[in-house]
PDB file of N, CA and C in Angstrom:
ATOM      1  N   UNK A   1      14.455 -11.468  41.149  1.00  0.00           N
ATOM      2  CA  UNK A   1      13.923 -11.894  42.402  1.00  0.00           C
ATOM      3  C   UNK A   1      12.893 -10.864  42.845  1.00  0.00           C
ATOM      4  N   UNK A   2      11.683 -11.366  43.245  1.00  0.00           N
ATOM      5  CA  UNK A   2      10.787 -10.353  43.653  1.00  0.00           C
ATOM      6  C   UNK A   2      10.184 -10.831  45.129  1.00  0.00           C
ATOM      7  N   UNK A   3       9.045 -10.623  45.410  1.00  0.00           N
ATOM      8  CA  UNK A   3       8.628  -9.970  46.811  1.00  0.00           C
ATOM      9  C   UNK A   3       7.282 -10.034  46.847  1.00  0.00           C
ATOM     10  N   UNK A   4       6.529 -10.783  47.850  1.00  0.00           N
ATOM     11  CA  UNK A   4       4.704 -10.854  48.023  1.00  0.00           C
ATOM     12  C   UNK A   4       4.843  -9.255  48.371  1.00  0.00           C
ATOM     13  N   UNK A   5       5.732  -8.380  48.824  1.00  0.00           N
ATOM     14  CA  UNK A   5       5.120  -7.123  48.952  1.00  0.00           C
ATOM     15  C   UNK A   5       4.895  -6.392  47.331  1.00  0.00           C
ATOM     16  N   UNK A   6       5.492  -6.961  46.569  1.00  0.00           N
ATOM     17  CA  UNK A   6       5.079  -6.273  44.920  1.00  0.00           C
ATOM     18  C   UNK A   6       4.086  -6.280  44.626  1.00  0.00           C
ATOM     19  N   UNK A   7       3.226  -6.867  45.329  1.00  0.00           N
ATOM     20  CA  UNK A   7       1.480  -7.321  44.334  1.00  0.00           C
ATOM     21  C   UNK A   7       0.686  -6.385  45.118  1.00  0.00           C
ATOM     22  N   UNK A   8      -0.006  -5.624  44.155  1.00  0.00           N
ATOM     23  CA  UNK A   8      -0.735  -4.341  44.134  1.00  0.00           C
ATOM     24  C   UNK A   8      -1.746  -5.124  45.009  1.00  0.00           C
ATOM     25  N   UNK A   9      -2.356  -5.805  44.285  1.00  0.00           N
ATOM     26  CA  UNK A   9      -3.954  -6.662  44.965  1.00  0.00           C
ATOM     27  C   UNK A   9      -3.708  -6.891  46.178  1.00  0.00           C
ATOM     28  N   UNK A  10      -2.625  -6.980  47.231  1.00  0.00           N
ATOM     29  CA  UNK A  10      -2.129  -8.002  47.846  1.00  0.00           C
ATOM     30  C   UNK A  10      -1.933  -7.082  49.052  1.00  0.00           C
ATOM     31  N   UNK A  11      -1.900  -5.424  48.660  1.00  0.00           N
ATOM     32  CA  UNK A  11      -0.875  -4.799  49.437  1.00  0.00           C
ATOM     33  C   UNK A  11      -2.303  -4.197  50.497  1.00  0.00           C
ATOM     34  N   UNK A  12      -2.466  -4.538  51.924  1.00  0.00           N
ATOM     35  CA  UNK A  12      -3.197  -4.207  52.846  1.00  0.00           C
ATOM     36  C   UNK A  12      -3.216  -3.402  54.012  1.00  0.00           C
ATOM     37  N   UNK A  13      -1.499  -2.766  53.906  1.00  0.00           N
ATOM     38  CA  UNK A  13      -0.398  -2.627  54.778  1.00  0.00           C
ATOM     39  C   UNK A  13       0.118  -1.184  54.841  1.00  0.00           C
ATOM     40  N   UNK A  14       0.195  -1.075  52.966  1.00  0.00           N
ATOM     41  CA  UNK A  14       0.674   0.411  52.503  1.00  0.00           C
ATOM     42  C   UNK A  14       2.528   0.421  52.904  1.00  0.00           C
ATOM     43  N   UNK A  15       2.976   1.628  53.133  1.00  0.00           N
ATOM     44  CA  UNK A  15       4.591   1.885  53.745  1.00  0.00           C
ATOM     45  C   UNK A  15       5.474   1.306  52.403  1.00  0.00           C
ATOM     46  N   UNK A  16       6.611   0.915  52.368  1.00  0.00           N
ATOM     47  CA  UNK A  16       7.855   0.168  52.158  1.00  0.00           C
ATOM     48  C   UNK A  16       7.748   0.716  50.482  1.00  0.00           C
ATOM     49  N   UNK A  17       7.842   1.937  50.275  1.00  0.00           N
ATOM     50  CA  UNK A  17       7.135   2.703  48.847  1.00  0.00           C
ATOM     51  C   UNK A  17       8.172   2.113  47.880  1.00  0.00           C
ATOM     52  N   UNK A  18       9.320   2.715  48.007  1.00  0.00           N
ATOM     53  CA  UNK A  18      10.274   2.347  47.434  1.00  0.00           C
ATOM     54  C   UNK A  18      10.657   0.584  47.031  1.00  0.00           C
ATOM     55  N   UNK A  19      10.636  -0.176  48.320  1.00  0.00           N
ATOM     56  CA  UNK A  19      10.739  -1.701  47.984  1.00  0.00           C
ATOM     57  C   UNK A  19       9.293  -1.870  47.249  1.00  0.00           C
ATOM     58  N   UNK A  20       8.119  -1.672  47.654  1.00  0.00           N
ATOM     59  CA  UNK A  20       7.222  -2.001  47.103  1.00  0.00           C
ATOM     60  C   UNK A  20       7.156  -1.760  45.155  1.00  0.00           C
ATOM     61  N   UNK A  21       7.491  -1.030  45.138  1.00  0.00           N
ATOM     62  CA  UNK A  21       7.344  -0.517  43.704  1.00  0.00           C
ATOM     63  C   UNK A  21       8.733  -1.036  43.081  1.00  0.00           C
ATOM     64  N   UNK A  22       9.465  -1.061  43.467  1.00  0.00           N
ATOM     65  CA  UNK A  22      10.554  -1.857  42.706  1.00  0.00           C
ATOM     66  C   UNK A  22      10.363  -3.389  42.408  1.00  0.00           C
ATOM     67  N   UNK A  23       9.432  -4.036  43.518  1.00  0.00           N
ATOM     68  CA  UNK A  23       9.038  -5.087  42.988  1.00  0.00           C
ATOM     69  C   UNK A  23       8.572  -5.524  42.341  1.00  0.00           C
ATOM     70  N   UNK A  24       6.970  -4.647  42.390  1.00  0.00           N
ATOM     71  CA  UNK A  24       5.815  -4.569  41.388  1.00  0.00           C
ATOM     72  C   UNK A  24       6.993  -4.143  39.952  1.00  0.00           C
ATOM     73  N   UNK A  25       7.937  -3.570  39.922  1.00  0.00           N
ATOM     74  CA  UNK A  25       8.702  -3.218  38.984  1.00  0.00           C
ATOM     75  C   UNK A  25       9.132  -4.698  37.963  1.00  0.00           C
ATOM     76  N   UNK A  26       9.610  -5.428  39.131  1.00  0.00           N
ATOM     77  CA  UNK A  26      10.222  -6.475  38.589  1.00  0.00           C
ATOM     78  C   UNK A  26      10.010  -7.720  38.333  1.00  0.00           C
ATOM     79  N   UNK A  27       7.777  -7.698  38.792  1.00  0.00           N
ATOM     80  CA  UNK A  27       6.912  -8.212  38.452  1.00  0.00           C
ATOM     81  C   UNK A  27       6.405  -8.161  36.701  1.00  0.00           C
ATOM     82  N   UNK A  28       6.427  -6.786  36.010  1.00  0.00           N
ATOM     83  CA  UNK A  28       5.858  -6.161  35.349  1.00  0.00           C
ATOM     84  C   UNK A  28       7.589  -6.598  34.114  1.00  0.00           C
ATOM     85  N   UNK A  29       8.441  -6.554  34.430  1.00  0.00           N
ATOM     86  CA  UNK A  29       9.638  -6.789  33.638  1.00  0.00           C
ATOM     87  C   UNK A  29       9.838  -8.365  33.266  1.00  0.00           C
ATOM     88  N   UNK A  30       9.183  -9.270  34.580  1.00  0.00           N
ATOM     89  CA  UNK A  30       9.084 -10.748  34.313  1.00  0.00           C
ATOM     90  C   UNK A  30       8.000 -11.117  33.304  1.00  0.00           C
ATOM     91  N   UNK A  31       6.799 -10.098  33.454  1.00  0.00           N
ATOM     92  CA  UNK A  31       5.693 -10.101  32.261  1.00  0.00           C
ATOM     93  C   UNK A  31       6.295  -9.740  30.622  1.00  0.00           C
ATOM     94  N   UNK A  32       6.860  -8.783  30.867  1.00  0.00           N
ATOM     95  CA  UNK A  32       7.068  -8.452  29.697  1.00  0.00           C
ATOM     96  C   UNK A  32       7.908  -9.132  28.706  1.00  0.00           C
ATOM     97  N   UNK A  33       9.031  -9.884  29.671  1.00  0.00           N
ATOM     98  CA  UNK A  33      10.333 -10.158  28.791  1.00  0.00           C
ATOM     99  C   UNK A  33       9.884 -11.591  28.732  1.00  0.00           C
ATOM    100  N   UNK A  34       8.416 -12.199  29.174  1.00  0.00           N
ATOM    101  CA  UNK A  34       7.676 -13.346  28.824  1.00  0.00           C
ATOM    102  C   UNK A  34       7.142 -13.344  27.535  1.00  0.00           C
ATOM    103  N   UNK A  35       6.590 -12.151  27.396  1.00  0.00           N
ATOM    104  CA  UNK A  35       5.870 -11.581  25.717  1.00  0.00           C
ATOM    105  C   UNK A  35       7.042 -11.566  24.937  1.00  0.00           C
ATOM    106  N   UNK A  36       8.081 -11.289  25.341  1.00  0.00           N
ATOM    107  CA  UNK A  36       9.056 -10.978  24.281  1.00  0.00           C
ATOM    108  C   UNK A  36       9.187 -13.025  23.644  1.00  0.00           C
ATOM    109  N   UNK A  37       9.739 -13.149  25.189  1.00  0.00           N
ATOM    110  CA  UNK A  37      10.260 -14.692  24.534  1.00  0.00           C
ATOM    111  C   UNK A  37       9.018 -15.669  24.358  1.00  0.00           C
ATOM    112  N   UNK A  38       7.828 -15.826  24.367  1.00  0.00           N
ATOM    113  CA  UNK A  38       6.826 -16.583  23.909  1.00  0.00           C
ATOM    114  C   UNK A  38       7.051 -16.461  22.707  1.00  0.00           C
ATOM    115  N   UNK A  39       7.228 -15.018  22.067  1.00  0.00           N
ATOM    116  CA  UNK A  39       7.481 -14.144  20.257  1.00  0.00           C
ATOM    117  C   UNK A  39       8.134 -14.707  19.928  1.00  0.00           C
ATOM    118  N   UNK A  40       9.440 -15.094  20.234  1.00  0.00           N
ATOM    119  CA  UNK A  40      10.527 -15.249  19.932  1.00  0.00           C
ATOM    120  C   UNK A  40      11.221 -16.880  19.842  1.00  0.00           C
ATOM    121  N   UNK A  41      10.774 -17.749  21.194  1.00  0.00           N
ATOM    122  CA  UNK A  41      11.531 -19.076  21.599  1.00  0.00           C
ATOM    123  C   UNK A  41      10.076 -19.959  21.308  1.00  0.00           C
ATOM    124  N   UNK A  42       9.073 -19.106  21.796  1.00  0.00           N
ATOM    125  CA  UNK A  42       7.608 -20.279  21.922  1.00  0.00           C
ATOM    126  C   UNK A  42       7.871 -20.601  23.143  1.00  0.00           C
ATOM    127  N   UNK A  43       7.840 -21.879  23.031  1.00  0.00           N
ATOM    128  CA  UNK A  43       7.941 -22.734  24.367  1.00  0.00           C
ATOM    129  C   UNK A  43       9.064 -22.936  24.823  1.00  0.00           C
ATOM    130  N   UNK A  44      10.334 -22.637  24.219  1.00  0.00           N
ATOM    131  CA  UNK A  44      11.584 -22.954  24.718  1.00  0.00           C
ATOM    132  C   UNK A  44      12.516 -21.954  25.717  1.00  0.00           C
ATOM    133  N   UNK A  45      11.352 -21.550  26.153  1.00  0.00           N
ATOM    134  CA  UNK A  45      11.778 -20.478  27.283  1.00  0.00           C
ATOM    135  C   UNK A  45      10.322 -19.598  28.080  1.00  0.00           C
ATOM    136  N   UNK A  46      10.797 -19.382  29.185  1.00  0.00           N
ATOM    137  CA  UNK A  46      10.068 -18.448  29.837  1.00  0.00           C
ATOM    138  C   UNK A  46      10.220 -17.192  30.905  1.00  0.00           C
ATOM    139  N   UNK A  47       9.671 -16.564  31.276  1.00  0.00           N
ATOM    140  CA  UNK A  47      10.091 -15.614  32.553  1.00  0.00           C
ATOM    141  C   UNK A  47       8.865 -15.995  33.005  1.00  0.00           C
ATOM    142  N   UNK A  48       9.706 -15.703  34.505  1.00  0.00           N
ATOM    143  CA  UNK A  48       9.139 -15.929  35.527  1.00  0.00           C
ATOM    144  C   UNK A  48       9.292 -15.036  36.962  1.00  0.00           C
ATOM    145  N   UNK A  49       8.705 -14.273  37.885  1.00  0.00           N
ATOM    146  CA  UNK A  49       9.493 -13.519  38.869  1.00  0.00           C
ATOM    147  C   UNK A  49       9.144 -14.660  40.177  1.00  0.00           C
ATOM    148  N   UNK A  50       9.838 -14.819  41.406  1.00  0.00           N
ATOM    149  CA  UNK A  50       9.990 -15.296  42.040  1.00  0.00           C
ATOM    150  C   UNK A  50       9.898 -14.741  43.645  1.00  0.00           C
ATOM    151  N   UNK A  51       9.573 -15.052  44.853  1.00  0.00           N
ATOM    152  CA  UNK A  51       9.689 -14.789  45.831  1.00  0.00           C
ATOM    153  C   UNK A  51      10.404 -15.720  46.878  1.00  0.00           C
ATOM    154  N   UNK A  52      11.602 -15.580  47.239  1.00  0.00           N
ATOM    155  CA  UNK A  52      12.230 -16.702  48.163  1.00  0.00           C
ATOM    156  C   UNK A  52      11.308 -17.176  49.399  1.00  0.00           C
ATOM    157  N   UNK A  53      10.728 -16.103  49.712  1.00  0.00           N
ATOM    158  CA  UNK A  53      10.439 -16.362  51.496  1.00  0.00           C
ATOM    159  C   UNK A  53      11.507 -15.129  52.251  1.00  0.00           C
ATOM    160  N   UNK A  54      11.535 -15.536  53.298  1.00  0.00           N
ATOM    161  CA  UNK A  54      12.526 -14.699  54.014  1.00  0.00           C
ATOM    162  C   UNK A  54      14.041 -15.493  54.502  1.00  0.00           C
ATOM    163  N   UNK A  55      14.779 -14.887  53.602  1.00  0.00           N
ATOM    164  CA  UNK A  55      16.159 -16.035  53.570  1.00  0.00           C
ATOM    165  C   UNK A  55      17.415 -15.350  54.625  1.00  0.00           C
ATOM    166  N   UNK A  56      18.017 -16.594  55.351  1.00  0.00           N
ATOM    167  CA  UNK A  56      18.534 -15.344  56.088  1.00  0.00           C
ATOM    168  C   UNK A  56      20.189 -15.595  55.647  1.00  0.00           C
ATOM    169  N   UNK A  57      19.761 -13.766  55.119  1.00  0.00           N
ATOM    170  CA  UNK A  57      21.403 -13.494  54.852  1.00  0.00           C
ATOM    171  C   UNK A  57      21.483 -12.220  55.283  1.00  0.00           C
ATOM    172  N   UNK A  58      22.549 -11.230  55.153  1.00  0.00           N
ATOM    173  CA  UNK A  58      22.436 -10.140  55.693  1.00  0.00           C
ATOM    174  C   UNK A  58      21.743  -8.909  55.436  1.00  0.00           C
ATOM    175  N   UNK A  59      21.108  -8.990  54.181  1.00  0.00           N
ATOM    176  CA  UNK A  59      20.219  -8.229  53.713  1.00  0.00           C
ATOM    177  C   UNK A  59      18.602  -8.514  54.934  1.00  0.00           C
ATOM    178  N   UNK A  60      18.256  -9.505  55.215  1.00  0.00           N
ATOM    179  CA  UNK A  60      17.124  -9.852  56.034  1.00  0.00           C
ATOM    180  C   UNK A  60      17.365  -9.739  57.441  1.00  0.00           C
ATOM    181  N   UNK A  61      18.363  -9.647  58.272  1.00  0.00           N
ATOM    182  CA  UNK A  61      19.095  -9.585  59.573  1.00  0.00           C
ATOM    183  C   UNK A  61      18.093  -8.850  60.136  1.00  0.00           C
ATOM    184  N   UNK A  62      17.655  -7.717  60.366  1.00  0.00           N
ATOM    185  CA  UNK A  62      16.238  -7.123  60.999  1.00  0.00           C
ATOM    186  C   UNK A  62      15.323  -7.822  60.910  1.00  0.00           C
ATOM    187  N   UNK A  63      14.822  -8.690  60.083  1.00  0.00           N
ATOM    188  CA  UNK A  63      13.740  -9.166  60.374  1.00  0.00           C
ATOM    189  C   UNK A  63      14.108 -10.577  60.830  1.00  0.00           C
ATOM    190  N   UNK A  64      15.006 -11.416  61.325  1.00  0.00           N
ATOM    191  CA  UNK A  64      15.224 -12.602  61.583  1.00  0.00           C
ATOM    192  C   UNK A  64      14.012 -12.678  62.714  1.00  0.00           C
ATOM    193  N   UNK A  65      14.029 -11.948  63.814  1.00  0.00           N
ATOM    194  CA  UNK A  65      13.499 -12.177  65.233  1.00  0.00           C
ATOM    195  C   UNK A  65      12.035 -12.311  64.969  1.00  0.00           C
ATOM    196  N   UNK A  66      11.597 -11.748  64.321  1.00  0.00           N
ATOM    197  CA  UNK A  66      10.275 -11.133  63.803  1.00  0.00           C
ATOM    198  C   UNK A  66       9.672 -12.400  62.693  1.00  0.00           C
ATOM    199  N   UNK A  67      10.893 -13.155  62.323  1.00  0.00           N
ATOM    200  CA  UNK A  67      10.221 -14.270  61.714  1.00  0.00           C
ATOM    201  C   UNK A  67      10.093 -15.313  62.286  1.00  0.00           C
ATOM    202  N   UNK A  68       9.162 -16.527  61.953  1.00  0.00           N
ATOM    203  CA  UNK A  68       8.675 -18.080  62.492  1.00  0.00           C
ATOM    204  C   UNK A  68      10.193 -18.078  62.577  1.00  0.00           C
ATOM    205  N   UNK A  69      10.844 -19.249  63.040  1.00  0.00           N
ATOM    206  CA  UNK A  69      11.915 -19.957  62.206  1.00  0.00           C
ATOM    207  C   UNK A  69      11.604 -20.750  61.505  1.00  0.00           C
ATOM    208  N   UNK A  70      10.567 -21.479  60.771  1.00  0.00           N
ATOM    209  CA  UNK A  70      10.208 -22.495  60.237  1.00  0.00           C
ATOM    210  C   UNK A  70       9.930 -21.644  58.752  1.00  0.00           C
ATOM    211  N   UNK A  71       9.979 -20.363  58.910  1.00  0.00           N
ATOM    212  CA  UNK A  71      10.133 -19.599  57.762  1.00  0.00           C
ATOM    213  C   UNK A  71      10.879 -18.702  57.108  1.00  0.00           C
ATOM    214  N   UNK A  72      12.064 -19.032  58.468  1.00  0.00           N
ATOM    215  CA  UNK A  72      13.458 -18.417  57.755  1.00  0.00           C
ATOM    216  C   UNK A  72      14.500 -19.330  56.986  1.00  0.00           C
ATOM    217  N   UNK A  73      14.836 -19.236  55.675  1.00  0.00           N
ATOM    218  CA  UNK A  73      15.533 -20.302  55.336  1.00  0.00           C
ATOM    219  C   UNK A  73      16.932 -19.517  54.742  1.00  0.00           C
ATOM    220  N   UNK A  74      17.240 -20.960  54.914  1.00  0.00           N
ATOM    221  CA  UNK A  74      18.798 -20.858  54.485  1.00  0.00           C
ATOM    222  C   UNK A  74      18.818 -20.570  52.894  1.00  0.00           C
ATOM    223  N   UNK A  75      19.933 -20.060  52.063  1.00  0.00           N
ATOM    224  CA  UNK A  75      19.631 -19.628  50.854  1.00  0.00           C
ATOM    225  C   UNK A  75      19.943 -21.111  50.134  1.00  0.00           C
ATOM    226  N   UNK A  76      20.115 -22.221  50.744  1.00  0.00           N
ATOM    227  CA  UNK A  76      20.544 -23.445  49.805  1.00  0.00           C
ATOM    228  C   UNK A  76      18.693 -23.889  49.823  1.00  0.00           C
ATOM    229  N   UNK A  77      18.316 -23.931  50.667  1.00  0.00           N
ATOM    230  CA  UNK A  77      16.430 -24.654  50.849  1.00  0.00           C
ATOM    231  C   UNK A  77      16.331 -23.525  49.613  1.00  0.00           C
ATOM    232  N   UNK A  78      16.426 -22.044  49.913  1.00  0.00           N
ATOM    233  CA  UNK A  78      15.549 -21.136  49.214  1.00  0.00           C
ATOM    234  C   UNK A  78      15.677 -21.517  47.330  1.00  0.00           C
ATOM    235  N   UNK A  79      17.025 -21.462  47.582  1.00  0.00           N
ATOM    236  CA  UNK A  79      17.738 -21.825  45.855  1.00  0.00           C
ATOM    237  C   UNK A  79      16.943 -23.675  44.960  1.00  0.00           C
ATOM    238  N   UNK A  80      16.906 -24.382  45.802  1.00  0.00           N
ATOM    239  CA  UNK A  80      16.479 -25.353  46.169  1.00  0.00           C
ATOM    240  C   UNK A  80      14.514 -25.640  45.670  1.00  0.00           C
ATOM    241  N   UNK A  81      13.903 -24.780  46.346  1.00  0.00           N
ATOM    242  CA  UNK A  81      12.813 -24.499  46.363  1.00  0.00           C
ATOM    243  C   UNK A  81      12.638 -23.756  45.082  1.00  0.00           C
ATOM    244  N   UNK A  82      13.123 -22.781  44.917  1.00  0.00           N
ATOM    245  CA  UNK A  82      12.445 -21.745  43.416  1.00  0.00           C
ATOM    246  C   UNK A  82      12.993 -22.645  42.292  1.00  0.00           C
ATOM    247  N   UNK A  83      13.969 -23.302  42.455  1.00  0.00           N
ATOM    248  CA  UNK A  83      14.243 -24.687  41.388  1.00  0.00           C
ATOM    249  C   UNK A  83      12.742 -25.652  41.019  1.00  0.00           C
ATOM    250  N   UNK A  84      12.565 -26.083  41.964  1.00  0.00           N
ATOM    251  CA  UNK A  84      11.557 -26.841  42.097  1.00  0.00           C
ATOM    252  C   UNK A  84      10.442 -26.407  41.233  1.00  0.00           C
ATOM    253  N   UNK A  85      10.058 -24.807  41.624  1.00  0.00           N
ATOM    254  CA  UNK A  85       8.907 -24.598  41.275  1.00  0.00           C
ATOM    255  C   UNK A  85       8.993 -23.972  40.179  1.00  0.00           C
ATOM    256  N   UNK A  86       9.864 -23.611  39.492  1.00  0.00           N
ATOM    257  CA  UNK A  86      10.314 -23.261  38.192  1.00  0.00           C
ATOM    258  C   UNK A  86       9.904 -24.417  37.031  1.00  0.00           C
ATOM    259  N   UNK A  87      10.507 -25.622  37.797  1.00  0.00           N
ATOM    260  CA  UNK A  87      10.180 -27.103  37.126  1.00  0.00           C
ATOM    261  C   UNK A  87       8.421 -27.309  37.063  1.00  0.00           C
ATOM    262  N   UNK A  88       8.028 -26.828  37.909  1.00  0.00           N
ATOM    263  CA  UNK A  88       6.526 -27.452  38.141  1.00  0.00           C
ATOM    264  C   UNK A  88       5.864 -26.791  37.160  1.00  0.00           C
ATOM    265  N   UNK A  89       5.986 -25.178  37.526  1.00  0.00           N
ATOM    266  CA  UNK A  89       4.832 -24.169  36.955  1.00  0.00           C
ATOM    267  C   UNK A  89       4.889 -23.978  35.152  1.00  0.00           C
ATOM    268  N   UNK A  90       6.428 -24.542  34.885  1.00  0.00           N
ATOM    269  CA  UNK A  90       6.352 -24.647  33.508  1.00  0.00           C
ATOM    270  C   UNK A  90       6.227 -23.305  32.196  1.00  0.00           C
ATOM    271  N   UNK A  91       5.497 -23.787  31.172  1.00  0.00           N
ATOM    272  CA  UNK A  91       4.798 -22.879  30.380  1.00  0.00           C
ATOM    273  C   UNK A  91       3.547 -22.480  30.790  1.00  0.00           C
ATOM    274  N   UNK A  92       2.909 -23.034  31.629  1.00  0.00           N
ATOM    275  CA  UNK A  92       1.778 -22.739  32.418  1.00  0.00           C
ATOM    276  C   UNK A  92       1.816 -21.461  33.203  1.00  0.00           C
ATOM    277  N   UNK A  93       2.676 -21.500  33.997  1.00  0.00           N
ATOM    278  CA  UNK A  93       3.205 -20.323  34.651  1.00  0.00           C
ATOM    279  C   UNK A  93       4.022 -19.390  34.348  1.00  0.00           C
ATOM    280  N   UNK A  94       4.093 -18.919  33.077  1.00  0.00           N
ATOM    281  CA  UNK A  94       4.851 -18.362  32.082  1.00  0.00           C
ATOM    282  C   UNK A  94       4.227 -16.952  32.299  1.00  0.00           C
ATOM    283  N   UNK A  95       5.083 -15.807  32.519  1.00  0.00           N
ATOM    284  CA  UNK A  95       4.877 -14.305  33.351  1.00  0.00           C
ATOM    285  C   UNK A  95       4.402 -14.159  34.237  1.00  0.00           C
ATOM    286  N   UNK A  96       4.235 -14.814  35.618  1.00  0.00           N
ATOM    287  CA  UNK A  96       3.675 -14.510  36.790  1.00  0.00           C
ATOM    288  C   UNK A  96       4.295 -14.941  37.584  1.00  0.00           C
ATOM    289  N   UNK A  97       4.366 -14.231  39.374  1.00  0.00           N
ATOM    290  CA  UNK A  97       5.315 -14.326  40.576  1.00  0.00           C
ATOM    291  C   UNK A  97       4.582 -15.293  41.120  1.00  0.00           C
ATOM    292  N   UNK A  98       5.761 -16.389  41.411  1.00  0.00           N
ATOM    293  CA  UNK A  98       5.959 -17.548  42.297  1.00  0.00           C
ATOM    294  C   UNK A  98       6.270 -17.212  43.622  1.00  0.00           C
ATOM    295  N   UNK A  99       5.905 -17.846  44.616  1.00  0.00           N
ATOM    296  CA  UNK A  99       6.254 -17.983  45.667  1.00  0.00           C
ATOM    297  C   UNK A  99       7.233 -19.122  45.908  1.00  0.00           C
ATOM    298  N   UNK A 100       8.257 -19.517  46.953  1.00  0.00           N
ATOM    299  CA  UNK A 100       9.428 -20.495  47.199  1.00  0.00           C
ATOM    300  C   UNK A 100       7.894 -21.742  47.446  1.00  0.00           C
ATOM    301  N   UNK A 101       7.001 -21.173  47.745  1.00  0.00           N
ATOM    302  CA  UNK A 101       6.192 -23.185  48.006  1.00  0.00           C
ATOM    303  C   UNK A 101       5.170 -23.231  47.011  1.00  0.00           C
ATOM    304  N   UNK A 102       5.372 -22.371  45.639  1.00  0.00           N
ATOM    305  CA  UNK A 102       4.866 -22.700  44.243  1.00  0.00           C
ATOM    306  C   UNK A 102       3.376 -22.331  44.467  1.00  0.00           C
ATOM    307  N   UNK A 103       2.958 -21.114  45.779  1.00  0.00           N
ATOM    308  CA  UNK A 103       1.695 -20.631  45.565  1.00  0.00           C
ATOM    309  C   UNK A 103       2.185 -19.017  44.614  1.00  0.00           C
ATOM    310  N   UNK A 104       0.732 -18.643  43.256  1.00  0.00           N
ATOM    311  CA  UNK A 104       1.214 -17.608  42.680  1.00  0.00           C
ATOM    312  C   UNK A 104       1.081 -16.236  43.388  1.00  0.00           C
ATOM    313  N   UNK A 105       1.562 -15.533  43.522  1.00  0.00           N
ATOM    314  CA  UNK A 105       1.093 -14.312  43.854  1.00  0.00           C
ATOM    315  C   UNK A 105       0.601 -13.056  42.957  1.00  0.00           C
ATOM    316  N   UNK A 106      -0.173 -12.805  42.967  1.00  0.00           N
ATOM    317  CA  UNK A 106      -1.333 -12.254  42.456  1.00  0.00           C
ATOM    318  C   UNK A 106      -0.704 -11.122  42.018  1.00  0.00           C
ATOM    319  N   UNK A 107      -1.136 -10.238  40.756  1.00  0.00           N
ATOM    320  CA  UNK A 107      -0.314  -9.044  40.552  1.00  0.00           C
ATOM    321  C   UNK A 107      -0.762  -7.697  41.438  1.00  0.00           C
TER     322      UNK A 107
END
């Protein structure tokens, strides 16, 4: 699971060093273990890293107030949603971070 704060290109903001780089971390691990299995399966598999949105469970609780509500979701929409776009983006979208409404986010 990753994070629009992981993407280097993206980052305008600076701070959150630690979350930030663990993401970009787990951006760079969805790339890689894509190279592995393209090598390996072809088409019968892919990686992919993902971004829910802001889901509210207790890990997100600080930021509830601070979010739309129309953009806080429950983890069944969120689970729901990265399904979806898993289905869509395919082999097409094979090593790169999704967003929960299937826009990519940029590395």
């Amino acid at each position: 699971m990753s994070a629009r704060v992981g993407s280097i290109s993206d980052n305008s903001l600076g701070g959150w060093y630690s979350y930030r780089a663990s993401k970009a971390g787990v951006n760079q691990l969805a790339k890689s273990m894509d190279i592995f299995l393209r090598n390996s399966a072809g088409e019968k598999a892919v990686a992919v890293s993902l971004h829910p949105g802001t889901v509210k469970t207790g890990l997100s609780e600080e930021f509830w107030k601070s979010t739309k509500p129309e953009k806080l979701f429950s983890a069944e929409f969120a689970a729901e949603r990265l399904c979806e776009v898993v289905k869509r983006v395919g082999t097409e979208g094979r090593g790169k971070c999704w967003d929960w409404d299937g826009k990519e986010i940029p590395p």
